[in-house]
Protein backbone atom coordinates (compact mmCIF):
# COMPACT_ATOMS: atom_id res chain seq x y z
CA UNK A 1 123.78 86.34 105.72
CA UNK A 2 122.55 86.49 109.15
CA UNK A 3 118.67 85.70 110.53
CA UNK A 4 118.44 89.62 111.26
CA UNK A 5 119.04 90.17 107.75
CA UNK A 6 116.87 87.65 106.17
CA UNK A 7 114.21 88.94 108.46
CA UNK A 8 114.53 92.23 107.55
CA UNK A 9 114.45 91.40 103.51
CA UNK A 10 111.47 89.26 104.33
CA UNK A 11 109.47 91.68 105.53
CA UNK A 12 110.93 94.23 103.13
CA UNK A 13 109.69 91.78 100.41
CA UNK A 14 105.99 91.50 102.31
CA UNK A 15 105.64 95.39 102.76
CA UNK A 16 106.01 95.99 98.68
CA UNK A 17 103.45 92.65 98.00
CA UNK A 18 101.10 94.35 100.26
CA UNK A 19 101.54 97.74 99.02
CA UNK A 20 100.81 96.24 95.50
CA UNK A 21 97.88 94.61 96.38
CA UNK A 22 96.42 97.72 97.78
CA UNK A 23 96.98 99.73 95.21
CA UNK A 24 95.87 97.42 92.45
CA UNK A 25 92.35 96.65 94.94
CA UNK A 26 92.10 100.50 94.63
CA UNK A 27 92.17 101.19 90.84
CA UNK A 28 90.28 97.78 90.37
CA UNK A 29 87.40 99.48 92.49
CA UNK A 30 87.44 102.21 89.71
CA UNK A 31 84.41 102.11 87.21
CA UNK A 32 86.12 100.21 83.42
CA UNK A 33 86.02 103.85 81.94
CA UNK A 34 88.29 105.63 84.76
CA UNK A 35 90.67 102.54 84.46
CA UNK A 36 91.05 102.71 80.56
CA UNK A 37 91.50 106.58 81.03
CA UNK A 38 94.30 106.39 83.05
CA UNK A 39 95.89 103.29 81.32
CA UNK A 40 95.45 100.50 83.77
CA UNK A 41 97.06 97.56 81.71
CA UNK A 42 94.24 95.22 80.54
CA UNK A 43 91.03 96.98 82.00
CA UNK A 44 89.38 94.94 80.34
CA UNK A 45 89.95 92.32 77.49
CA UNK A 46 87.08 93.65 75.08
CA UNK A 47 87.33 89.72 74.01
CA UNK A 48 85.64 87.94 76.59
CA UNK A 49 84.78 90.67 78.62
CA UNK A 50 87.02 89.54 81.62
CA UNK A 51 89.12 91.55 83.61
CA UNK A 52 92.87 90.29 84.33
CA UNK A 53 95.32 90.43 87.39
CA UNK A 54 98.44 92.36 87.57
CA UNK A 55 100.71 90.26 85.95
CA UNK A 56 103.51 90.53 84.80
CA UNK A 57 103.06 94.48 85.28
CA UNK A 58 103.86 94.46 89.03
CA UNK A 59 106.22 91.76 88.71
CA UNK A 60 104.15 88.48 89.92
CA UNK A 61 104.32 85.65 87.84
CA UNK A 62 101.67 84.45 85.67
């Protein structure tokens, strides 16, 4: 594997974190209601009342 290709998977890997994050800031800045309507995965645990990260949904680890 050369540097040009690690670079290039790098930055590959970066651009879909990034795009991830953005889209999960976006629904996040949704009111609880629009969230649960379009079946954001744990709006909101009705438990505690707290609101959870992506997860294992996008892939991240817990």
């Amino acid at each position: 594997m050369s540097i040009l290709s690690s670079i290039g998977r790098i930055a590959t890997e970066f651009s879909a974190a990034r795009a991830r994050y953005q889209t999960e800031r976006a629904i996040r800045s949704l009111p609880i209601e629009l969230q649960k309507d379009i079946g954001w995965p744990e709006a909101a645990d009705t438990k505690t009342g707290t609101r959870h990260g992506v997860g294992s949904w996008a892939g991240g680890a817990k």
